[in-house]
Each structure stands twice: as structure tokens, then as C-alpha cells.
C-alpha atoms as a PDB file:
ATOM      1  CA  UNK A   1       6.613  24.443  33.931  1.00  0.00           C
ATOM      2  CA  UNK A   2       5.769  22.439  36.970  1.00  0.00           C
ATOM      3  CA  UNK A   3       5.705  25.615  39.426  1.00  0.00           C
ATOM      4  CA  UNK A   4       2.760  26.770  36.773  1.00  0.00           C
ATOM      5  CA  UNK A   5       0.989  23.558  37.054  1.00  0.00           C
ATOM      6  CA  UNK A   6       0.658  23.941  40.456  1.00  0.00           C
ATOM      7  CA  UNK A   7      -0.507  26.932  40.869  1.00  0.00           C
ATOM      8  CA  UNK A   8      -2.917  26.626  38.301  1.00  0.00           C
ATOM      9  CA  UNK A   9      -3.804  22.936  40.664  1.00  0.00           C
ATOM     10  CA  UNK A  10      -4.147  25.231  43.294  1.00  0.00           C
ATOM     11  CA  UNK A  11      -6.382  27.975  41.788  1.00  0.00           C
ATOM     12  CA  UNK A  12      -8.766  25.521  40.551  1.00  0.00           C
ATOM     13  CA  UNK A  13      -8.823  23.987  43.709  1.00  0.00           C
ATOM     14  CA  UNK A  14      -9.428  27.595  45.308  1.00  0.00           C
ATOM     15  CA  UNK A  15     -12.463  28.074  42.662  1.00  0.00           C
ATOM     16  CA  UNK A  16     -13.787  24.372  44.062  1.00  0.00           C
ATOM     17  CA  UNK A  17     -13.745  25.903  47.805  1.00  0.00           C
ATOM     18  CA  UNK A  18     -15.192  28.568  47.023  1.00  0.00           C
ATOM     19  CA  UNK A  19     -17.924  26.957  44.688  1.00  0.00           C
ATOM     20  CA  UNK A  20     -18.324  24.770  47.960  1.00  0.00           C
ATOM     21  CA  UNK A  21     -18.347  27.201  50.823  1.00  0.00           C
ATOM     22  CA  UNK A  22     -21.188  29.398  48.879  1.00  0.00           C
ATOM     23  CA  UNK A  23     -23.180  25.893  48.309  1.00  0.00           C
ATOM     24  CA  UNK A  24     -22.926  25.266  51.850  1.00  0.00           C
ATOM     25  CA  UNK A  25     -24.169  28.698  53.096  1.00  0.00           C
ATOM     26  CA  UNK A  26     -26.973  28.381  50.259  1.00  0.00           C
ATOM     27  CA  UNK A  27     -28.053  24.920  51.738  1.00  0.00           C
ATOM     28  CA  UNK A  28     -28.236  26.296  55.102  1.00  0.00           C
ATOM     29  CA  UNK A  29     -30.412  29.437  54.002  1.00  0.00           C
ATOM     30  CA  UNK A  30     -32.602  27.189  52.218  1.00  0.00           C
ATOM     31  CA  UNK A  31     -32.705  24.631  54.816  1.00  0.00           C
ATOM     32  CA  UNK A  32     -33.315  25.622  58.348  1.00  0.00           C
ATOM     33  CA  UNK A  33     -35.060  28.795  59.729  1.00  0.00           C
ATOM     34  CA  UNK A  34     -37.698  31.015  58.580  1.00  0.00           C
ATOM     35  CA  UNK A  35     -37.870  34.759  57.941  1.00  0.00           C
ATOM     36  CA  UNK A  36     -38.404  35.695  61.561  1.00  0.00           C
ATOM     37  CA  UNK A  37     -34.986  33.738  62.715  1.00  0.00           C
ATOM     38  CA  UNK A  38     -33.417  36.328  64.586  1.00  0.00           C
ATOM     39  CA  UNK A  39     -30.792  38.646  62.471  1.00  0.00           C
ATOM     40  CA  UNK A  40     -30.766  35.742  59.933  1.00  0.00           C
ATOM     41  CA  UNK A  41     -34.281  35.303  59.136  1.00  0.00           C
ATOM     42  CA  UNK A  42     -34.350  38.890  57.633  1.00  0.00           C
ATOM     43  CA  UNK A  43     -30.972  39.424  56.020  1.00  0.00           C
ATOM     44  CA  UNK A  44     -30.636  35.393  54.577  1.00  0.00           C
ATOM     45  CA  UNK A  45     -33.749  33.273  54.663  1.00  0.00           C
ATOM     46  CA  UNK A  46     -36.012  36.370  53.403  1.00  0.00           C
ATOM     47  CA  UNK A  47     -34.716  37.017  50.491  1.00  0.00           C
ATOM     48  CA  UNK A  48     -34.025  33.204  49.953  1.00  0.00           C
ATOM     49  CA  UNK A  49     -37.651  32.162  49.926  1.00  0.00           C
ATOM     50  CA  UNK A  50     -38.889  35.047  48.264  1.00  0.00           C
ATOM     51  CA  UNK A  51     -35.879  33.647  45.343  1.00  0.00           C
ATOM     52  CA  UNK A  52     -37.363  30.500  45.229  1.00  0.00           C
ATOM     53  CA  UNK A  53     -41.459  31.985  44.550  1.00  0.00           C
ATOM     54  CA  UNK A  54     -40.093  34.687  42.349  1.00  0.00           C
ATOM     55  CA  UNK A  55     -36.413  33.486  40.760  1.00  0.00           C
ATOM     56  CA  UNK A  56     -35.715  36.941  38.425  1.00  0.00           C
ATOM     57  CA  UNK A  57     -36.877  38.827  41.485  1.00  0.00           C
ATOM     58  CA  UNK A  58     -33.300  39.764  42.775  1.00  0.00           C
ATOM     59  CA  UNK A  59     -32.287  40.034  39.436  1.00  0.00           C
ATOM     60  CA  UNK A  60     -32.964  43.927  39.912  1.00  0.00           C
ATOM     61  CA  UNK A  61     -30.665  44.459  42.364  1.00  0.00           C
ATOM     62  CA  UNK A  62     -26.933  45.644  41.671  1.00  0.00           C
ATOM     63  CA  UNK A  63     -23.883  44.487  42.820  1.00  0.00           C
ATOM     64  CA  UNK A  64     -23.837  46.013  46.026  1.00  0.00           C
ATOM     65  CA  UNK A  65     -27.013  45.315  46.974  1.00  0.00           C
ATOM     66  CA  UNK A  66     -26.359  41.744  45.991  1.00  0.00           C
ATOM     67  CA  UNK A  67     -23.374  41.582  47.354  1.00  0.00           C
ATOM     68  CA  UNK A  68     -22.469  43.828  50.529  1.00  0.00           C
ATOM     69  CA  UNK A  69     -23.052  41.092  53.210  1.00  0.00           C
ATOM     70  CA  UNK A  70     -20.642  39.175  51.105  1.00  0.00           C
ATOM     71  CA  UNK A  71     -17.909  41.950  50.942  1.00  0.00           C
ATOM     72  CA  UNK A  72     -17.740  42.468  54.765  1.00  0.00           C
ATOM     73  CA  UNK A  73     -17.425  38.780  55.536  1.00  0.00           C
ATOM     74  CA  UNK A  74     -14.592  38.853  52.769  1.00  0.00           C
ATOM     75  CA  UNK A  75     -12.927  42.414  54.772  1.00  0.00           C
ATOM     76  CA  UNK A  76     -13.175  39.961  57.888  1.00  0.00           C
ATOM     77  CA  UNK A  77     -11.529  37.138  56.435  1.00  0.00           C
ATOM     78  CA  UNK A  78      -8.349  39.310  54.779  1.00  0.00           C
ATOM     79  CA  UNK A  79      -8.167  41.302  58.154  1.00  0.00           C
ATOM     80  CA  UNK A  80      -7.904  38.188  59.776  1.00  0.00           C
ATOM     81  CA  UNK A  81      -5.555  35.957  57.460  1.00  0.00           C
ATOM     82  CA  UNK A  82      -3.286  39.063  57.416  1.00  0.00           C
ATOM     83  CA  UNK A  83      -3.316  39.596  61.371  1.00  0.00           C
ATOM     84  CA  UNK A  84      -2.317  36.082  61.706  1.00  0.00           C
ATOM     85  CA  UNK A  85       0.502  36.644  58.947  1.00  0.00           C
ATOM     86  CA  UNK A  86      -0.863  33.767  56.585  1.00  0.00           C
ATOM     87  CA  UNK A  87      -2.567  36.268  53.950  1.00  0.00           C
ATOM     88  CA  UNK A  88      -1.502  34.693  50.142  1.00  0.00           C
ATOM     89  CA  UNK A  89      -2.831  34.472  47.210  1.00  0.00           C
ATOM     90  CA  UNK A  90      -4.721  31.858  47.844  1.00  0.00           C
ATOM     91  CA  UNK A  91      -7.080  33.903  50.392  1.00  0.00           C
ATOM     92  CA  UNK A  92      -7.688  37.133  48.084  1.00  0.00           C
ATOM     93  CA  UNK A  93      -8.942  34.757  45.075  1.00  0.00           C
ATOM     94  CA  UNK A  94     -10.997  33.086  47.476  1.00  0.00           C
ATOM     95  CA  UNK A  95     -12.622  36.544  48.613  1.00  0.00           C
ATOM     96  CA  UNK A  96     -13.155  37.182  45.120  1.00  0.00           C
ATOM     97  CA  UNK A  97     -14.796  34.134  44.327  1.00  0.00           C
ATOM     98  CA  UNK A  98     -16.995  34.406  47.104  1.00  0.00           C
ATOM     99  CA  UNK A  99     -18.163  38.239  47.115  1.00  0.00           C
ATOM    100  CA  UNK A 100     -19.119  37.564  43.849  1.00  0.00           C
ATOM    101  CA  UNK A 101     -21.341  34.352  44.229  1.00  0.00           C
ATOM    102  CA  UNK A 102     -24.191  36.189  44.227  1.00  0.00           C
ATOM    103  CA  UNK A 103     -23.481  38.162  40.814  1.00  0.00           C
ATOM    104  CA  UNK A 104     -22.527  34.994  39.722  1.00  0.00           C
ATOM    105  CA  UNK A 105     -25.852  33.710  40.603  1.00  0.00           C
ATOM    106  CA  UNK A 106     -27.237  36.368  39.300  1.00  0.00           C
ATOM    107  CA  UNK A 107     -26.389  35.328  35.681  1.00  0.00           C
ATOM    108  CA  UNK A 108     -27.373  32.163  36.114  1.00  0.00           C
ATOM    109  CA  UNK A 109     -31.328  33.693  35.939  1.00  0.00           C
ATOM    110  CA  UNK A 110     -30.676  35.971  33.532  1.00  0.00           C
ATOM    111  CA  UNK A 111     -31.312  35.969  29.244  1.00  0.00           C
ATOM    112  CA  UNK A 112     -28.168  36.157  27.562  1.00  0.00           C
ATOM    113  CA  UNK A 113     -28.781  40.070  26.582  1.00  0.00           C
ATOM    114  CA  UNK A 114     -28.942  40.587  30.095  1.00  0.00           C
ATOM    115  CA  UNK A 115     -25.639  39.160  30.626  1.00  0.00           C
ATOM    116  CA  UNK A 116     -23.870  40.557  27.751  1.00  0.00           C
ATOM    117  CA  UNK A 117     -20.900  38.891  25.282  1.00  0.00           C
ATOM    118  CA  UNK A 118     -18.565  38.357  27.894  1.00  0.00           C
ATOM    119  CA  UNK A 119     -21.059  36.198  30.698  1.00  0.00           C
ATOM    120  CA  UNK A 120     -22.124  34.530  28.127  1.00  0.00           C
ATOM    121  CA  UNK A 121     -18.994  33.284  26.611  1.00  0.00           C
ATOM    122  CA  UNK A 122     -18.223  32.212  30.315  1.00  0.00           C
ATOM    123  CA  UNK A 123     -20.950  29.952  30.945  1.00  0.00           C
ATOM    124  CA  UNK A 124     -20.858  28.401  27.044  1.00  0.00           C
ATOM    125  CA  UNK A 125     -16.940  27.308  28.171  1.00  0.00           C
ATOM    126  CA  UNK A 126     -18.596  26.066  31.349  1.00  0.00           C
ATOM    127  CA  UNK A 127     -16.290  28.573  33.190  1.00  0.00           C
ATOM    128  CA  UNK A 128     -18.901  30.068  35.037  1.00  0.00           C
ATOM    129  CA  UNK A 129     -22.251  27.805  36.199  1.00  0.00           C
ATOM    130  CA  UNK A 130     -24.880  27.458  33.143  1.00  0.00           C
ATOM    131  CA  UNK A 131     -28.616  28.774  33.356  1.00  0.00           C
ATOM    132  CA  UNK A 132     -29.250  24.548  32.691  1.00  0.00           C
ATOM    133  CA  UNK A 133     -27.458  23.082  35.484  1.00  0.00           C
ATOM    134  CA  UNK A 134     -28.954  26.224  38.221  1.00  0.00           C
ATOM    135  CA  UNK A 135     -32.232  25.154  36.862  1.00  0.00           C
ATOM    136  CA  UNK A 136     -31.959  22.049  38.291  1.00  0.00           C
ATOM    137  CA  UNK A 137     -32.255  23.536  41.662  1.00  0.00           C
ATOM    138  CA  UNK A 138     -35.143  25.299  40.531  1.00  0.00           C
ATOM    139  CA  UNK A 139     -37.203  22.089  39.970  1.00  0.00           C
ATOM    140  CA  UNK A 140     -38.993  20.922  42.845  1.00  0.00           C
ATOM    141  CA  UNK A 141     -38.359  19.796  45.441  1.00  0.00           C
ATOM    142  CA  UNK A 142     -35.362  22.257  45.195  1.00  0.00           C
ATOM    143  CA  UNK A 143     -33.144  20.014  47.432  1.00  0.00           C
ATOM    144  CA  UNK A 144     -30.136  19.675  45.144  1.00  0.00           C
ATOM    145  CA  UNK A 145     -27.552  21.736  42.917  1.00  0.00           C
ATOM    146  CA  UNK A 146     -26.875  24.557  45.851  1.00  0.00           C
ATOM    147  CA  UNK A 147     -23.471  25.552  44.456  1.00  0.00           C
ATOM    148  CA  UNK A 148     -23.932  28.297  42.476  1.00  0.00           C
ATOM    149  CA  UNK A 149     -20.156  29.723  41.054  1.00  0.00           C
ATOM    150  CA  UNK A 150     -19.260  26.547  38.233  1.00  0.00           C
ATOM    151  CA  UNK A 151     -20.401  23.505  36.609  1.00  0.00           C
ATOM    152  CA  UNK A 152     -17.357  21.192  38.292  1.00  0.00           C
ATOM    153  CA  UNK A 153     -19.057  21.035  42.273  1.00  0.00           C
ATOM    154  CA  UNK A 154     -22.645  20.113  41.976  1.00  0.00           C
ATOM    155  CA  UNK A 155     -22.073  16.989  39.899  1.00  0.00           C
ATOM    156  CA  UNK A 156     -19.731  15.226  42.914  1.00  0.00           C
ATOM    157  CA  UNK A 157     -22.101  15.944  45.407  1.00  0.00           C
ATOM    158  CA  UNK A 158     -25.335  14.745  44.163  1.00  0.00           C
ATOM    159  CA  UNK A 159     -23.064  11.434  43.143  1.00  0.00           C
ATOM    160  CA  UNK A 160     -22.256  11.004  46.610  1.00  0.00           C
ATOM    161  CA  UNK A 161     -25.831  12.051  47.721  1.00  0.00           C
ATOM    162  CA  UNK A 162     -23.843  14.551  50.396  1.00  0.00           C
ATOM    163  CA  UNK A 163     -26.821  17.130  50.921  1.00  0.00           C
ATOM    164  CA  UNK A 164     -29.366  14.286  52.010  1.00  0.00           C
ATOM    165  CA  UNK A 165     -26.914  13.103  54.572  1.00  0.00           C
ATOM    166  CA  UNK A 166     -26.290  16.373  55.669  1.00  0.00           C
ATOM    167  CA  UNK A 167     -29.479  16.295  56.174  1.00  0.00           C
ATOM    168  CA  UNK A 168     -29.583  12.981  58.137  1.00  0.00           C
ATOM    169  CA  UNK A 169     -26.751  13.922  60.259  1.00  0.00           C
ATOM    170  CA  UNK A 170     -28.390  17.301  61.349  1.00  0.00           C
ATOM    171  CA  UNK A 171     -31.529  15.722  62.398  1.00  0.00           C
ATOM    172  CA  UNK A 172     -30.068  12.879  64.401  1.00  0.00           C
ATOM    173  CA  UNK A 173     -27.859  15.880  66.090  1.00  0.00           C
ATOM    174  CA  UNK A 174     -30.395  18.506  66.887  1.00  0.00           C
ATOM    175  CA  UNK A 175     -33.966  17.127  65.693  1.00  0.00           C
ATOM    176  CA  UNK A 176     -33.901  19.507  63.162  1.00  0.00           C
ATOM    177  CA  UNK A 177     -36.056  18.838  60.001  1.00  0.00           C
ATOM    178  CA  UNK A 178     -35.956  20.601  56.771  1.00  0.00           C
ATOM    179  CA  UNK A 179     -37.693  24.057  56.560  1.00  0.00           C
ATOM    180  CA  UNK A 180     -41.324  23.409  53.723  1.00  0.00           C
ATOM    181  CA  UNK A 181     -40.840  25.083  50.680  1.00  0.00           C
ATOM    182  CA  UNK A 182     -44.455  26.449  49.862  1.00  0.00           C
ATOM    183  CA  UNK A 183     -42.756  26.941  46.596  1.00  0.00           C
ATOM    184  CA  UNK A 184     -42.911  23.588  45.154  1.00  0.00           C
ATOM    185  CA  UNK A 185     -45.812  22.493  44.222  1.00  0.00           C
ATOM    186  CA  UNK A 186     -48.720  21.008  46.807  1.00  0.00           C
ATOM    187  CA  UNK A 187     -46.501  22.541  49.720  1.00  0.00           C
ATOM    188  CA  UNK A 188     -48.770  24.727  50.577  1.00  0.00           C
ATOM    189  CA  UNK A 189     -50.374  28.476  50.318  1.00  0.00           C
ATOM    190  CA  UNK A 190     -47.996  31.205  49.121  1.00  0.00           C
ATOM    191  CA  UNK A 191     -47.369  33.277  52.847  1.00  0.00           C
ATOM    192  CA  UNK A 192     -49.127  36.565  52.489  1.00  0.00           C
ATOM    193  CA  UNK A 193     -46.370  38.491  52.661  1.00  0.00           C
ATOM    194  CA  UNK A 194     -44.872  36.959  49.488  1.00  0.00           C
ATOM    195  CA  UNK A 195     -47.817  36.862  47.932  1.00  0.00           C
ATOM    196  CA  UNK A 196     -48.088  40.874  48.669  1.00  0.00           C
ATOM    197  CA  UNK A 197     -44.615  41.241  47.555  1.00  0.00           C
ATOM    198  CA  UNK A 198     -45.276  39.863  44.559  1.00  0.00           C
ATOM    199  CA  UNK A 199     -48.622  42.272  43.820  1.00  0.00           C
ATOM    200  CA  UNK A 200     -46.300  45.721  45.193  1.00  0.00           C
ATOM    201  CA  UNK A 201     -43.033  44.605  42.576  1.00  0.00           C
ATOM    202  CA  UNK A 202     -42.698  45.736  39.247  1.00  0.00           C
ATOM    203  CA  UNK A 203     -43.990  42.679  36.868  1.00  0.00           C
ATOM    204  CA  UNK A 204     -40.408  42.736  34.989  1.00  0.00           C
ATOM    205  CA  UNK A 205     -38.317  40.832  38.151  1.00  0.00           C
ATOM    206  CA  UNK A 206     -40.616  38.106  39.187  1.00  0.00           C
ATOM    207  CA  UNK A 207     -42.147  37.239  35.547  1.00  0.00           C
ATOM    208  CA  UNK A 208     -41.475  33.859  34.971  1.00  0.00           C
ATOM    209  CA  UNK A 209     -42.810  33.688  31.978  1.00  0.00           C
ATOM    210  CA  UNK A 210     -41.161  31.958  28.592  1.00  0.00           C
ATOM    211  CA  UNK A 211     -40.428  35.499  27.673  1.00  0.00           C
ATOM    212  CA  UNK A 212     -38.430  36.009  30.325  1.00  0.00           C
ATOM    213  CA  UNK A 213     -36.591  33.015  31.258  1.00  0.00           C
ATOM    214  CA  UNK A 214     -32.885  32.078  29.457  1.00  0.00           C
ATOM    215  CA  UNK A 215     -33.280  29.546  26.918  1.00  0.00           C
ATOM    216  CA  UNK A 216     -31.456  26.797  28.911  1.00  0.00           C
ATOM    217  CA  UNK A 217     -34.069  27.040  32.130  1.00  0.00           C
ATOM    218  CA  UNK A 218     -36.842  26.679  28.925  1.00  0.00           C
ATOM    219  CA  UNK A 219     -35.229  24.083  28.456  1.00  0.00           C
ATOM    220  CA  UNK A 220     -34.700  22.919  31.776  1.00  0.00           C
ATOM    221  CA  UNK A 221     -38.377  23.050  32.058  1.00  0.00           C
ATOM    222  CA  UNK A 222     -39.609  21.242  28.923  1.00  0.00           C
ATOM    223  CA  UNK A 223     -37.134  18.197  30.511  1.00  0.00           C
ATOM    224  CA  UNK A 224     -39.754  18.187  33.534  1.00  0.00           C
ATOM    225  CA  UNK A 225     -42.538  18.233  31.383  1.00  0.00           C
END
């Protein structure tokens, strides 16, 4: 009894990494750079600020297209952990966690027919994030809530205000500042190119209309009202 306590200590504490490693990445994409970064700029930041104009616009992407940068990083990390003989359990739920953050995410913007019975169920036991709690990143200034896997992460770290001093710490290190968000409102013009994006896509992944949103972000968005 004791040996399955642990290890279900330890898997939840896996899922809590994981949730934490993806926040951090997600912070630092929506952070620092722009879309010209080089190698970054295209393949990260991008897509990011184009997710933060147009939320359901990734939504019509599949797995691998979500997810691909995410499974070679997860090849490197099980090539390595097993070259230096310390591959366990531990690591390959970790890689699973991870490559699928972005599915995961995924979920979080869309209706609950999207999603099917089985996503759903997932995020109404709070196993998986809710479409409520991601919407709180998704209200400006879009600062806060960056872990995107559960429900258990997000809450300690806004407690502890740990992405603000983050923040701090990177400025009085490098003289970085955060990176605008012409998302949020009175942050400035959309930039052309998203703006042209937007006209070229099919209406159906960046509509962010009522009929189109999950209940819990309509929700989400009659609280800022």
C-alpha cells in the first residue's frame, strides 16, 4: 500500500513538472522576442502572437502539426536519459505530458462537441485544465495563467506572484522588458501581417464569436464585463 502511494506521489508530482516546464516555455514565447527572432521568432513567437489575436486559430491544426517540435525535444530527452543510463518511468510520463501540451491546450479553446465525451469528462474532474481557468490568460493583459496541462499549477504561482518576478529578475539581469501585446486592448495596431492572416484564413478558426467560444470562456468573459 505505501509503495502505491508513492508512486502515485510521484506521478502527480511528474504531471506538476510537466504542467510547469510547458508554463515556463509558454511565458518565454509570450514574453521576449518577436517573430523575426532568429529560428525562434518563426517556429515559437509566430504562432504565439498570432494565438493571442486569433485564440481558435490553431485549433485547425492536428496533432502533428501541433505537436512535432514537441515530439523531437521529447526523442532528445529519452535518447539522452537512456545514454546516461537514468531512463525510468518517471522520464517517459514526463515526455508524454509534455508532447501533448499543446493538444492539451488545444482543448482548452475548444466547445465541448469539439472535444468529445471523453475531454470533456477530463476537464469537468479538473483532470485536465478547464476552458475557465485558460481563459484567464486570455484576458488582458495576458500576463498570468501560462500553464496550460491542469488546474493544480497556475493557482500557486499567481499566489506567490512568481511570473512578475520573473519578470523583475530578467530585467535587472539583461535589461530586458516584456515584449507589447497589440492584442490587448489600447496596445496598439494589429501588425499587418496578422491582420492579413486573419483576411487569407477560413472564418471557422479565428471566429471568436459567442457561437464559437466554450461556454466556460463565455463565461469567463461576462466575469470581465
Amino acid at each position: 500500500m505505501s509503495s502505491f502511494v508513492l508512486i502515485c506521489a510521484q506521478a502527480i508530482g511528474v504531471v506538476v513538472l510537466a504542467d510547469f516546464i510547458s508554463g515556463l516555455v509558454h511565458w518565454l514565447e509570450d514574453a521576449y522576442g518577436t517573430e523575426t527572432t532568429p529560428l525562434v521568432g518563426p517556429l515559437m513567437i509566430r504562432p504565439n502572437i498570432v494565438h493571442h489575436h486569433y485564440p481558435r486559430h490553431f485549433t485547425k491544426l492536428n496533432w502533428w502539426q501541433s505537436s512535432w517540435d514537441l515530439v523531437l525535444l521529447g526523442i532528445v530527452l529519452i535518447g539522452a536519459t537512456a545514454w546516461a543510463d537514468v531512463l525510468t518511468w518517471h522520464v517517459g510520463l514526463f515526455v508524454a505530458i509534455c508532447v501533448n501540451a499543446n493538444q492539451i491546450h488545444k482543448w482548452s479553446h475548444q466547445t465541448r462537441a469539439e472535444n468529445g465525451r471523453i475531454v470533456s469528462f477530463l476537464q469537468d474532474m479538473h483532470l485536465l485544465q478547464t476552458p475557465r481557468q485558460h481563459g484567464l490568460h486570455h484576458t488582458d493583459p495576458k500576463n498570468t495563467y501560462y500553464c496550460p496541462i491542469t488546474n493544480m499549477v497556475n493557482p500557486v504561482l499567481e499566489f506567490i506572484g512568481f511570473w512578475p518576478k520573473m519578470e523583475a529578475a530578467v530585467e535587472a539581469l539583461t535589461g530586458a522588458t516584456r515584449r507589447t501585446d497589440t492584442s490587448n486592448r489600447g496596445e496598439g495596431p494589429v501588425p499587418a501581417w496578422v491582420a492579413e492572416l486573419r483576411r487569407t484564413s477560413p472564418t471557422h478558426v479565428h471566429d471568436l464569436s459567442s457561437a464559437h467560444r466554450p461556454a466556460a470562456m463565455k463565461a469567463t468573459d461576462a466575469e470581465r464585463s
